[in-house]
PDB file of N, CA and C in Angstrom:
ATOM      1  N   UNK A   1     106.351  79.747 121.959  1.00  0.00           N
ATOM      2  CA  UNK A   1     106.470  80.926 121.127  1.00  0.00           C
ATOM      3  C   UNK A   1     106.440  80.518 119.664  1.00  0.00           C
ATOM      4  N   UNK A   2     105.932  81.503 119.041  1.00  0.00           N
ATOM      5  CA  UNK A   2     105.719  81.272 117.239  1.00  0.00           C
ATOM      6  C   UNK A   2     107.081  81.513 116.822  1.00  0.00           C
ATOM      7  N   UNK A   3     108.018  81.337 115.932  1.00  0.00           N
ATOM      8  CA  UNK A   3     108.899  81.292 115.273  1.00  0.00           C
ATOM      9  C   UNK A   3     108.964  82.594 114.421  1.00  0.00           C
ATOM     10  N   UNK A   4     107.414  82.805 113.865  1.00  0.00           N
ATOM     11  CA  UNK A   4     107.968  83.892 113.137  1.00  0.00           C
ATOM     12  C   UNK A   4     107.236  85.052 114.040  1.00  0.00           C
ATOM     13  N   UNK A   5     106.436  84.812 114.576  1.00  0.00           N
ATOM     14  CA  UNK A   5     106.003  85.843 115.104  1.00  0.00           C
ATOM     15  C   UNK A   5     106.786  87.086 115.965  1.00  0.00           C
ATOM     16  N   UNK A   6     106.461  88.530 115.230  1.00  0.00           N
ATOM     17  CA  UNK A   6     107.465  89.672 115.412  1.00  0.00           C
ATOM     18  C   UNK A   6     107.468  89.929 117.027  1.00  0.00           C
ATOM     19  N   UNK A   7     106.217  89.770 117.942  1.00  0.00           N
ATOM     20  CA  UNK A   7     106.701  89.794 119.362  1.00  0.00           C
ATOM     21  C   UNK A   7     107.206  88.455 119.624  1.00  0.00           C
ATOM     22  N   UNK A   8     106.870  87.679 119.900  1.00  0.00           N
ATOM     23  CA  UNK A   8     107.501  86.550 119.965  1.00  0.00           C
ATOM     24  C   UNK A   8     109.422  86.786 119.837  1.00  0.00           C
ATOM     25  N   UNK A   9     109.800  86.966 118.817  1.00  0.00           N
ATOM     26  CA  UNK A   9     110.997  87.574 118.466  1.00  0.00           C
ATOM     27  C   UNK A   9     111.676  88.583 118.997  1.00  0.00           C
ATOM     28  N   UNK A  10     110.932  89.571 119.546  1.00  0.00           N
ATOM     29  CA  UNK A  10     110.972  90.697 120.427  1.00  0.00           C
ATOM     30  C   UNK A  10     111.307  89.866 121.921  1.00  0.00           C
ATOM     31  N   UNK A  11     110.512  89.376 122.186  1.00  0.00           N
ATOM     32  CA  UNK A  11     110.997  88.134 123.824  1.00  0.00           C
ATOM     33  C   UNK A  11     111.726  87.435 123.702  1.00  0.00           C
ATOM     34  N   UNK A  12     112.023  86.995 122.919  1.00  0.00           N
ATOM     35  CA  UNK A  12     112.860  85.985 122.877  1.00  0.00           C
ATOM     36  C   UNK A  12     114.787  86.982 122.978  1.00  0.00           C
ATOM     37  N   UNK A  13     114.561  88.164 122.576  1.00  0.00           N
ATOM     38  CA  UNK A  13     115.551  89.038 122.360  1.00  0.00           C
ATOM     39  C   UNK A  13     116.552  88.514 120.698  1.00  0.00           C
ATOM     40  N   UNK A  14     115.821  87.945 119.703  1.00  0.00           N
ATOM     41  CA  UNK A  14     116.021  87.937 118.366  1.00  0.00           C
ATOM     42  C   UNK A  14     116.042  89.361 117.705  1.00  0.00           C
ATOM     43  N   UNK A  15     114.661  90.559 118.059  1.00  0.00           N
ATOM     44  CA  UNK A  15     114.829  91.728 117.789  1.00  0.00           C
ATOM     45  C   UNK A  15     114.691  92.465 118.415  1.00  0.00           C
ATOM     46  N   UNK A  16     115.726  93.535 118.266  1.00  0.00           N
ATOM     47  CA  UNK A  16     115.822  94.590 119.489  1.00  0.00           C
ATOM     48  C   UNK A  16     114.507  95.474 119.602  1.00  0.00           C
ATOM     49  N   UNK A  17     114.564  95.897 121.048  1.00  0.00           N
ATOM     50  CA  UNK A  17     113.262  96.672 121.378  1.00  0.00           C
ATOM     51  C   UNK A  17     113.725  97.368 122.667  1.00  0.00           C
ATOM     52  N   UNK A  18     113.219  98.356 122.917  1.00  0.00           N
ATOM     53  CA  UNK A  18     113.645  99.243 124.152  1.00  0.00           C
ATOM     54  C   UNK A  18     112.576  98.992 125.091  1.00  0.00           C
ATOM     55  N   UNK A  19     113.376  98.150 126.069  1.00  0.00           N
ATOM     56  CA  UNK A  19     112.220  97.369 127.257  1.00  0.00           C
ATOM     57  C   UNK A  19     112.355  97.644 127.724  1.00  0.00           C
ATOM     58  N   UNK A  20     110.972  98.014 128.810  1.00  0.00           N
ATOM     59  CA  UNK A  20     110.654  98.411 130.060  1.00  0.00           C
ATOM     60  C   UNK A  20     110.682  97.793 131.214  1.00  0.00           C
ATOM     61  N   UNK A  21     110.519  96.239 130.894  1.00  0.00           N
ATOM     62  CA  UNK A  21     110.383  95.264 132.041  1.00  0.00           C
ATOM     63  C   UNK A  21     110.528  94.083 131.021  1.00  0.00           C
ATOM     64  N   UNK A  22     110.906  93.042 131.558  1.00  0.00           N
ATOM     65  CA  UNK A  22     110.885  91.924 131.442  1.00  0.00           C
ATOM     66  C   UNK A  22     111.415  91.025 132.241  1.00  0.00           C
ATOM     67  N   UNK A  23     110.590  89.747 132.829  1.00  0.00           N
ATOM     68  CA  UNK A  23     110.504  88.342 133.751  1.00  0.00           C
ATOM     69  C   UNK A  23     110.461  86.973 132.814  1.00  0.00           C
ATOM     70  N   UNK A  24     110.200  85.969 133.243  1.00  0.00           N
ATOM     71  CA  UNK A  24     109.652  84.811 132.597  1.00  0.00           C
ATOM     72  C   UNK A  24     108.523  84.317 131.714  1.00  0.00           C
ATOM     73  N   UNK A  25     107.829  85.420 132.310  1.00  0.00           N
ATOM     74  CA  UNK A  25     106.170  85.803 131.876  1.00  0.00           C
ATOM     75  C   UNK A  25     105.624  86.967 130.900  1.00  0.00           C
ATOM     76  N   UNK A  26     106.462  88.100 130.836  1.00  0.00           N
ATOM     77  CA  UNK A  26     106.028  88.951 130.978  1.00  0.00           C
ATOM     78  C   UNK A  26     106.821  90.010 130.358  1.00  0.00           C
ATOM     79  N   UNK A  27     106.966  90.821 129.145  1.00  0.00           N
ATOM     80  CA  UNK A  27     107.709  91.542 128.320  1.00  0.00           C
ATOM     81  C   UNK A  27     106.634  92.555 128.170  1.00  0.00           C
ATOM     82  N   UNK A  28     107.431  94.130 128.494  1.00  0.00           N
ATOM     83  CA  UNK A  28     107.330  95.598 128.203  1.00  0.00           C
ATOM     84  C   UNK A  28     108.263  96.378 127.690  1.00  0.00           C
ATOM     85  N   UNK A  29     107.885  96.661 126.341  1.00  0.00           N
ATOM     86  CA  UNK A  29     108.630  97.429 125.594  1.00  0.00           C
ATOM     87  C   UNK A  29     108.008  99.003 125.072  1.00  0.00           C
ATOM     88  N   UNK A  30     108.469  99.948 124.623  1.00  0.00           N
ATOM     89  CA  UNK A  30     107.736 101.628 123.751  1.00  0.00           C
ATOM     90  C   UNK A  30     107.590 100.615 122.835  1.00  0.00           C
ATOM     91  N   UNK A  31     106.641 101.752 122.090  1.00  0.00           N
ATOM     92  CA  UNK A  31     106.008 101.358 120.669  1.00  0.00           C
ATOM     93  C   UNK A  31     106.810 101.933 119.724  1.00  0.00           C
ATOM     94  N   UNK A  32     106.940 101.671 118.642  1.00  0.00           N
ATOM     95  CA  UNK A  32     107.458 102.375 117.624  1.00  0.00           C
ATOM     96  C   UNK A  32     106.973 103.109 116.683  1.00  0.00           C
ATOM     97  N   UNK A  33     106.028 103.124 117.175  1.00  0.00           N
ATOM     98  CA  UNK A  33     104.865 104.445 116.443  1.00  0.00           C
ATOM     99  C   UNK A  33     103.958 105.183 117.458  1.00  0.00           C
ATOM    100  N   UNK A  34     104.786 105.463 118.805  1.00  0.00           N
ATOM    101  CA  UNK A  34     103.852 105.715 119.688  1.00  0.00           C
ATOM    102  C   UNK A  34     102.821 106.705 119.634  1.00  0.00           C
ATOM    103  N   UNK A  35     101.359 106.952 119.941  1.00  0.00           N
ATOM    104  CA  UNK A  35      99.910 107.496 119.757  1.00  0.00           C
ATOM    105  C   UNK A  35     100.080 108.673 121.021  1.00  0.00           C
ATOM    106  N   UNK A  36     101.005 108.594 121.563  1.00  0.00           N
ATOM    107  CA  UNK A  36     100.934 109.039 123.056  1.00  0.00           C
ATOM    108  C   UNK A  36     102.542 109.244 123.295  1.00  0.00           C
ATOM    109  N   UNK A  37     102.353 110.115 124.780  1.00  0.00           N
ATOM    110  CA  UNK A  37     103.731 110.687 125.277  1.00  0.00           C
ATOM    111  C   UNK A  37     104.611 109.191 125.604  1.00  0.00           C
ATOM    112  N   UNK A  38     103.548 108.851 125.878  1.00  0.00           N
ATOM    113  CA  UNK A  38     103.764 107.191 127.242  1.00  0.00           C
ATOM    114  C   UNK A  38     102.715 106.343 125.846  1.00  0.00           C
ATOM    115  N   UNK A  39     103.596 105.650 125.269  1.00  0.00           N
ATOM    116  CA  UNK A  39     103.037 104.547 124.653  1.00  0.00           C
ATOM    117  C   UNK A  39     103.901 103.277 124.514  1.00  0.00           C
ATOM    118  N   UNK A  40     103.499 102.304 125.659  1.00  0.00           N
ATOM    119  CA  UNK A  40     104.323 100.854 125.128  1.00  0.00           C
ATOM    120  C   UNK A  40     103.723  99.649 125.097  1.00  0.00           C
ATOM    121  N   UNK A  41     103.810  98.761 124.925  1.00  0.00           N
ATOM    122  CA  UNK A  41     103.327  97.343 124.924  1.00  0.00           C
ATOM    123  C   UNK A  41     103.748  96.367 125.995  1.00  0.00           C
ATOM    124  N   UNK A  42     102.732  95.646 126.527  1.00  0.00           N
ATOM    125  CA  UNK A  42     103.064  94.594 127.432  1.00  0.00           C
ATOM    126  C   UNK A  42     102.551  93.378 126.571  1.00  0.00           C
ATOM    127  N   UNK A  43     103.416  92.714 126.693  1.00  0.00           N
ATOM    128  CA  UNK A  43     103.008  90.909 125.828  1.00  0.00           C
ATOM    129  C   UNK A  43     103.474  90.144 127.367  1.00  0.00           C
ATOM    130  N   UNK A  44     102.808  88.789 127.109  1.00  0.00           N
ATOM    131  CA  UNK A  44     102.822  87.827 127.455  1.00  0.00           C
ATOM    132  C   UNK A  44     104.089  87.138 126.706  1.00  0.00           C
ATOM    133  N   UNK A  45     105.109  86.240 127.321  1.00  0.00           N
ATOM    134  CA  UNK A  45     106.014  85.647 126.532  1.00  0.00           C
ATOM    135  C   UNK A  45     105.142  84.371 125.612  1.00  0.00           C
ATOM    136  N   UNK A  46     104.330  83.848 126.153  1.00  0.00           N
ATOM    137  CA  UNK A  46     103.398  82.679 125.896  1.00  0.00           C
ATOM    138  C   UNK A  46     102.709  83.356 124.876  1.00  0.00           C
ATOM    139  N   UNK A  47     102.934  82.537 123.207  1.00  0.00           N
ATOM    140  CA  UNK A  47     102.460  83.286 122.139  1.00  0.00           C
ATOM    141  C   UNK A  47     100.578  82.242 122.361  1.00  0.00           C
ATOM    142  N   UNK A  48     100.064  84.072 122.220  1.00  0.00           N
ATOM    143  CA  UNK A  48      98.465  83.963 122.169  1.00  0.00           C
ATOM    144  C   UNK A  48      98.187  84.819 121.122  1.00  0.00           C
ATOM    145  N   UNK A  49      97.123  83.969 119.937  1.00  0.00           N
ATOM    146  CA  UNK A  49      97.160  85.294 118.891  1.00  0.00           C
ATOM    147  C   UNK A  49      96.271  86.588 119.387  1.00  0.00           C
ATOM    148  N   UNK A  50      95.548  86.506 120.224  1.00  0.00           N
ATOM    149  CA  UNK A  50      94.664  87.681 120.482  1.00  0.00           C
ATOM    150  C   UNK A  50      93.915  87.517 121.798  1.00  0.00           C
ATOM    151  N   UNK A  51      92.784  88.351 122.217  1.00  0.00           N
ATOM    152  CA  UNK A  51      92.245  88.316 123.570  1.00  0.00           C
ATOM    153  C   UNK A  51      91.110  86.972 123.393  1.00  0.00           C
ATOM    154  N   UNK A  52      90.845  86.576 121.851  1.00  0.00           N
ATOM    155  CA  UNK A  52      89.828  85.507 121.684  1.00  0.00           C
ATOM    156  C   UNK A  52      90.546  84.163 122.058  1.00  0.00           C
ATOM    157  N   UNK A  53      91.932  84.171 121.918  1.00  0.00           N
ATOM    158  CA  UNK A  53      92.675  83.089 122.729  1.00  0.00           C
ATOM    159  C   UNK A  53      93.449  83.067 123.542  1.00  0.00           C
ATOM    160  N   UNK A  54      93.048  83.737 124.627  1.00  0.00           N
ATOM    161  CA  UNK A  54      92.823  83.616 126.213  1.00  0.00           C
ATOM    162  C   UNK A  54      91.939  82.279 126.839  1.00  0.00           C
ATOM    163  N   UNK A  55      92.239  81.421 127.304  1.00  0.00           N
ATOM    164  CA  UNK A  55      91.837  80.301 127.835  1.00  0.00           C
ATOM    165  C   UNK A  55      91.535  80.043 129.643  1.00  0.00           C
ATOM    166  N   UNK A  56      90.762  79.729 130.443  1.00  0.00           N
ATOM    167  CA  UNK A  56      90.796  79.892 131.449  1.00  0.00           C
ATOM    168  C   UNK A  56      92.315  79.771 132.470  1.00  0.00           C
ATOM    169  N   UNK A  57      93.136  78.890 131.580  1.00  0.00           N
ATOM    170  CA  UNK A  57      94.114  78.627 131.826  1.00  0.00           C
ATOM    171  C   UNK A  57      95.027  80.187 131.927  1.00  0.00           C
ATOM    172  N   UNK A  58      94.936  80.775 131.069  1.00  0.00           N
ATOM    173  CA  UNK A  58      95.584  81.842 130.957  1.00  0.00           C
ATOM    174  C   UNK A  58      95.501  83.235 131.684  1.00  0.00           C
ATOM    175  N   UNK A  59      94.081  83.332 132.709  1.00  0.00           N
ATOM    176  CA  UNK A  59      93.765  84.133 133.875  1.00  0.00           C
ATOM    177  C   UNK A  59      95.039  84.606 134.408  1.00  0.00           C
ATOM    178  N   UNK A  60      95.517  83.929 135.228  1.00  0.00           N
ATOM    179  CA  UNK A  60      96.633  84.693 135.686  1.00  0.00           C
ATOM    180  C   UNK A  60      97.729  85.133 135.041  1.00  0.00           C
ATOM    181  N   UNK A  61      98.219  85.353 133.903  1.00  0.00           N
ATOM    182  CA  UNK A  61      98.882  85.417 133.210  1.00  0.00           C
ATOM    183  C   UNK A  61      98.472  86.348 132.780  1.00  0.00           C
ATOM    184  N   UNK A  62      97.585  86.984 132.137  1.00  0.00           N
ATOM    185  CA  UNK A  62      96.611  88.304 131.721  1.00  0.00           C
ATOM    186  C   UNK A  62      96.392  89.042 132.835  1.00  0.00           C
ATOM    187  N   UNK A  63      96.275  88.762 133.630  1.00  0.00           N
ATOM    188  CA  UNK A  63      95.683  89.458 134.736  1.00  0.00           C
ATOM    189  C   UNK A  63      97.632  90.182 134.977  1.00  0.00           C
ATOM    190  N   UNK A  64      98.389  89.388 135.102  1.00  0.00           N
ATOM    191  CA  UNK A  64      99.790  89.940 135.026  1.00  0.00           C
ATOM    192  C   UNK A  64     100.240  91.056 134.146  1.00  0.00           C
ATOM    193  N   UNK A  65      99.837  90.526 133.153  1.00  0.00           N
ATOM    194  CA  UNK A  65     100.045  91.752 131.846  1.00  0.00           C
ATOM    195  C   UNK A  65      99.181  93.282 132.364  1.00  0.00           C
ATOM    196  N   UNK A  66      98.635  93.101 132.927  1.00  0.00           N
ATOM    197  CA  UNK A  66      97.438  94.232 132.999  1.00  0.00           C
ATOM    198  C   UNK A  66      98.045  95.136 134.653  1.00  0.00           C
ATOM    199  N   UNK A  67      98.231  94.079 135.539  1.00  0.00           N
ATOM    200  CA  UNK A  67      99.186  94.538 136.393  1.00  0.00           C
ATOM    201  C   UNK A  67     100.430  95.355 136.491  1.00  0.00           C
ATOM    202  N   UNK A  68     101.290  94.521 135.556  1.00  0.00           N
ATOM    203  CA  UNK A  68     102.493  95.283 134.900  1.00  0.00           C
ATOM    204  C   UNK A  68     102.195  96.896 134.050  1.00  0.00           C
ATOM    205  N   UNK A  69     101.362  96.747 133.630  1.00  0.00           N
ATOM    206  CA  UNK A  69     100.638  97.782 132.676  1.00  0.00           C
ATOM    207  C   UNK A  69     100.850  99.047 133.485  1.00  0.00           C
ATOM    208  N   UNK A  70      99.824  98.731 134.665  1.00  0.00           N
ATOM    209  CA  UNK A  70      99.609 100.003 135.570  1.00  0.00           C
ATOM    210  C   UNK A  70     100.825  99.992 136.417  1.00  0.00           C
ATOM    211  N   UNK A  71     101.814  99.084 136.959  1.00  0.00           N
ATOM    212  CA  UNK A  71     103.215  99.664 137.509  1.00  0.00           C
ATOM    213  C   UNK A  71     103.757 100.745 136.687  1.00  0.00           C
ATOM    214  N   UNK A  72     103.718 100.265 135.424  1.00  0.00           N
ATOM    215  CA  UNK A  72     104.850 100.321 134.978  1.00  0.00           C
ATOM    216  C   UNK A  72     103.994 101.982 134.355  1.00  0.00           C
ATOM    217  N   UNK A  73     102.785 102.207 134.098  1.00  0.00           N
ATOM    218  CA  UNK A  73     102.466 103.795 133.658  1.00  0.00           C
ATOM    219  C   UNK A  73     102.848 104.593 134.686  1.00  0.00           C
ATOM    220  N   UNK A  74     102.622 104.296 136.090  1.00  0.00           N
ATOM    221  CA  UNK A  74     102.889 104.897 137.534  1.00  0.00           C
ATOM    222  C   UNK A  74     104.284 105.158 137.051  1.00  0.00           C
ATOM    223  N   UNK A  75     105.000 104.599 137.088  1.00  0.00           N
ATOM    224  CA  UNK A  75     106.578 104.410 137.255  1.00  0.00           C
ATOM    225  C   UNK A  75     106.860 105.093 136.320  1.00  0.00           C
ATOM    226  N   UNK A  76     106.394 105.552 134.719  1.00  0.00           N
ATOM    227  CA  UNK A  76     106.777 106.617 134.155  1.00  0.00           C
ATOM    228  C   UNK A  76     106.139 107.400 133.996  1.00  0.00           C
ATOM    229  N   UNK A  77     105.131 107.820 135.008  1.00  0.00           N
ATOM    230  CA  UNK A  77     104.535 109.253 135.009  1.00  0.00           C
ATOM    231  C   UNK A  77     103.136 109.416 134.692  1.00  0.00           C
ATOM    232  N   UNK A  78     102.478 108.599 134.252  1.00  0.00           N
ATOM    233  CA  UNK A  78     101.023 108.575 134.065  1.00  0.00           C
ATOM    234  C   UNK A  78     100.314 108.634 134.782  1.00  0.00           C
ATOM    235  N   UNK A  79      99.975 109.280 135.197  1.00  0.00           N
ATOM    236  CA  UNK A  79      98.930 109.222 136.213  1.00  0.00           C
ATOM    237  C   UNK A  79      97.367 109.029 135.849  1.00  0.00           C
ATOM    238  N   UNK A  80      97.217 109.218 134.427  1.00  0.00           N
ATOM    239  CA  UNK A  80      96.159 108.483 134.174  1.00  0.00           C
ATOM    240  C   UNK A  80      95.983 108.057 132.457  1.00  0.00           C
ATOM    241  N   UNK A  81      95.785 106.976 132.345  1.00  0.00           N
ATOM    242  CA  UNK A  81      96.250 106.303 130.975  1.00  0.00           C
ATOM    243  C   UNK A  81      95.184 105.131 130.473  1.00  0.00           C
ATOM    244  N   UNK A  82      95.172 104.822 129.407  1.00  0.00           N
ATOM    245  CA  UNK A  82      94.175 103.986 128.927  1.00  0.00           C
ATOM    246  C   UNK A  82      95.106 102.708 128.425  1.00  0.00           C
ATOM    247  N   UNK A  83      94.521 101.562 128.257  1.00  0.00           N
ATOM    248  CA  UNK A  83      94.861 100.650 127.954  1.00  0.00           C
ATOM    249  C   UNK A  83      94.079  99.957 127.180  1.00  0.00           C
ATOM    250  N   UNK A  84      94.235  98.955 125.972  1.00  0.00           N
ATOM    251  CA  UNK A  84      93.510  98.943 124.633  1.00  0.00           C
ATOM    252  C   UNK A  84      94.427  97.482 124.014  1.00  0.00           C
ATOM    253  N   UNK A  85      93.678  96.477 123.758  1.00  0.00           N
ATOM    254  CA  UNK A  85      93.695  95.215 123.363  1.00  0.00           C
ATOM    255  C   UNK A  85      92.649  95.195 121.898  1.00  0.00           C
ATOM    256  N   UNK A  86      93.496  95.037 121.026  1.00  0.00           N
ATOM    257  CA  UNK A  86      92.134  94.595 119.773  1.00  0.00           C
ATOM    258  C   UNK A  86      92.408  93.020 119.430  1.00  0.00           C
ATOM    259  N   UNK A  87      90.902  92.800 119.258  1.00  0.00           N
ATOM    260  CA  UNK A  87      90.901  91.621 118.033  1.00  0.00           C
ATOM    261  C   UNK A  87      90.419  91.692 117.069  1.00  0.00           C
ATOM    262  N   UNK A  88      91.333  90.941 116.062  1.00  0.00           N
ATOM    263  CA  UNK A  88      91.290  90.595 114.494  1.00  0.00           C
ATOM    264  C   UNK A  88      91.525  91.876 113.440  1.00  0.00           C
ATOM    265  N   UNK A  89      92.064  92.182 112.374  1.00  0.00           N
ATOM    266  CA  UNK A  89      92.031  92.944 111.716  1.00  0.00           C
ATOM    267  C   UNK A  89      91.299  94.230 111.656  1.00  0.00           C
ATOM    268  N   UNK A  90      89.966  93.920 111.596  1.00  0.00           N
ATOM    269  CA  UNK A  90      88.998  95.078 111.789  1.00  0.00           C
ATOM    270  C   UNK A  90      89.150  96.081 113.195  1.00  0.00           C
ATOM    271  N   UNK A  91      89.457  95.071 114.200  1.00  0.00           N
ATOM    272  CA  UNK A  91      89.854  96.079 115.353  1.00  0.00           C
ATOM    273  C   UNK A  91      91.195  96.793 115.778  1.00  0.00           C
ATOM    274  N   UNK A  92      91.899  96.655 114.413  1.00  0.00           N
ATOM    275  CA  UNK A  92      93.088  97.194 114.415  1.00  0.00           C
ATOM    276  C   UNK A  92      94.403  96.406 114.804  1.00  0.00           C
ATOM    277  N   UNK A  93      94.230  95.050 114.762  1.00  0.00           N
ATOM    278  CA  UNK A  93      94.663  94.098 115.733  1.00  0.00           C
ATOM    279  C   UNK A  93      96.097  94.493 114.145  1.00  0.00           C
ATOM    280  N   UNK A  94      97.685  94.441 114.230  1.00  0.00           N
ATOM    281  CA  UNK A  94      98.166  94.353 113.364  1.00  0.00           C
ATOM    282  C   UNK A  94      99.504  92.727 113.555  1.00  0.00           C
ATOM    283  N   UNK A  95      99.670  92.876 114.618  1.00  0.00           N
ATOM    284  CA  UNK A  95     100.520  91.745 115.316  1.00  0.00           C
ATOM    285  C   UNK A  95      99.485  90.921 115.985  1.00  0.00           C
ATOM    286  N   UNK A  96      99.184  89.669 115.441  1.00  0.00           N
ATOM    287  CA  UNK A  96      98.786  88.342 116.149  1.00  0.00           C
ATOM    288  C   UNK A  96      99.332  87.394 117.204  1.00  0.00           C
ATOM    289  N   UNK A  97      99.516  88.911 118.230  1.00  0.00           N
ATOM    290  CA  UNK A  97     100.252  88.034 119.504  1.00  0.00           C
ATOM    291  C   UNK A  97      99.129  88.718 120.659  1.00  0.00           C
ATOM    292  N   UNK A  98      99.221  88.300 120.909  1.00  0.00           N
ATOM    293  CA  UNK A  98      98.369  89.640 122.289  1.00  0.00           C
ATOM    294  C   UNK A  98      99.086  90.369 122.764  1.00  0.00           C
ATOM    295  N   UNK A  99      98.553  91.669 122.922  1.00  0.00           N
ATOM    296  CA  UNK A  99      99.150  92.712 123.434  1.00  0.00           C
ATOM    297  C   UNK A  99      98.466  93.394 124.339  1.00  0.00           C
ATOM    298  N   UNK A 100      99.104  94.324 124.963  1.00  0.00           N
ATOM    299  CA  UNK A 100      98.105  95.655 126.053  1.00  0.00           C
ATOM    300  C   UNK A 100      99.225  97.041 125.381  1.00  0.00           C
ATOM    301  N   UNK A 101      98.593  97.727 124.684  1.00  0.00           N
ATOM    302  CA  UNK A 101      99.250  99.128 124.731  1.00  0.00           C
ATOM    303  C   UNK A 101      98.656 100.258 125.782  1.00  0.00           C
ATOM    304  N   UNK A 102      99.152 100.325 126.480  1.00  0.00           N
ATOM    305  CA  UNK A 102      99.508 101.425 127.566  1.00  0.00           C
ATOM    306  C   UNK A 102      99.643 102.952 127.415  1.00  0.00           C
ATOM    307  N   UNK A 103      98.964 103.779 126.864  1.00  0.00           N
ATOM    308  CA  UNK A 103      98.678 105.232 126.839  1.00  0.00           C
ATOM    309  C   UNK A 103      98.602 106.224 127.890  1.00  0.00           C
ATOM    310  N   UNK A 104      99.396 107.195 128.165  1.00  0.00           N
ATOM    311  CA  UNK A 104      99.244 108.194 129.123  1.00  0.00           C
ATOM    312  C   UNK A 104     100.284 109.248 128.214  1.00  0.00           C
ATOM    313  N   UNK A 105      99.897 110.221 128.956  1.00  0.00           N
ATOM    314  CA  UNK A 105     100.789 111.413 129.084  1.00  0.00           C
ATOM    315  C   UNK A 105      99.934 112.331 128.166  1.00  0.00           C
ATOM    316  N   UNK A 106      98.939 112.113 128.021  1.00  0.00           N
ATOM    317  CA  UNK A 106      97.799 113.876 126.943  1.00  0.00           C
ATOM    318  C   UNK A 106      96.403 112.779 126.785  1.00  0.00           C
ATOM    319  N   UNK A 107      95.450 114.008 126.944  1.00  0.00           N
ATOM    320  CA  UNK A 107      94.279 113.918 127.147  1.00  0.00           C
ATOM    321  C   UNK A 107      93.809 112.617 125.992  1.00  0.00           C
ATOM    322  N   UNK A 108      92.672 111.692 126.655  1.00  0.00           N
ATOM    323  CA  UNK A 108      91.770 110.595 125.489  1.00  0.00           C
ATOM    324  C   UNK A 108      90.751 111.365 125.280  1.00  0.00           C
ATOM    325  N   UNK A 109      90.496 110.873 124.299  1.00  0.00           N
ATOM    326  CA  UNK A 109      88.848 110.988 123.555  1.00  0.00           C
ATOM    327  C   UNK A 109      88.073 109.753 123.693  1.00  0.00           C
ATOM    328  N   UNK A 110      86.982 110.040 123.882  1.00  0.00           N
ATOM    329  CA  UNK A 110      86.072 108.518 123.628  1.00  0.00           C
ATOM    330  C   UNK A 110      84.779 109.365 122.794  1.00  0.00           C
ATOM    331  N   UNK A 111      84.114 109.058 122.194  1.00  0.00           N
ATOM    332  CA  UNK A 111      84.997 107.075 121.879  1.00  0.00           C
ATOM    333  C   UNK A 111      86.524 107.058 121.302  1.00  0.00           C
ATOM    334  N   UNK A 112      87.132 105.689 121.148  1.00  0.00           N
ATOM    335  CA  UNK A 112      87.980 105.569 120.066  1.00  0.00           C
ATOM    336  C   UNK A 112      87.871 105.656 118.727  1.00  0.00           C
ATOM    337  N   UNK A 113      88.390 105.588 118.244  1.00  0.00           N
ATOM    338  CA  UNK A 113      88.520 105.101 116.935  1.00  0.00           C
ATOM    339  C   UNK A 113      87.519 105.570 115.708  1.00  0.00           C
TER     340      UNK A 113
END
């Protein structure tokens, strides 16, 4: 884990966050600006700055995050929800950890953004 990094800090339980799940692997918390009825974040405890550093190594571990994702929308009511990873600045990326934000509960638009 990064030291300063704000999820990182969030897993580690340095700053508080209203979690949904958390294992060894694997931290779900709401957003604090949620876009949606149902908006939270799943991180990886293993600090990755983005989806460009994902390593083959890291397959199952992502593939976890994405798993958790859809329990955990089921489990509060989504029945159908989008999920959304950016990289780098331009894609809205604002925390350099990887993330999955988890959207349900009122209609998407596509495109995004």
């Amino acid at each position: 884990m990064a030291n300063d990094c704000l999820f990182c800090k969030i897993a580690r339980g340095d700053i508080p966050a209203k979690k949904l799940y958390e294992d060894d692997e694997v931290v779900a918390f709401w957003d604090i600006a949620p876009q949606a009825p149902r908006h939270f974040l799943v991180i990886p405890r293993k600090h990755l700055a983005g989806p460009a550093a994902v390593t083959a190594a890291d397959q199952s571990l992502i593939g976890k995050v994405l798993r958790v994702g859809a329990e955990l929308a089921a489990k509060e009511g989504a029945a159908s929800f989008r999920m959304v990873t950016n990289e780098g600045a331009e894609a809205g990326q604002t925390v350099f950890h990887f993330h999955l934000h988890v959207l349900g509960g009122r209609a998407m638009a596509w495109p995004p953004g």
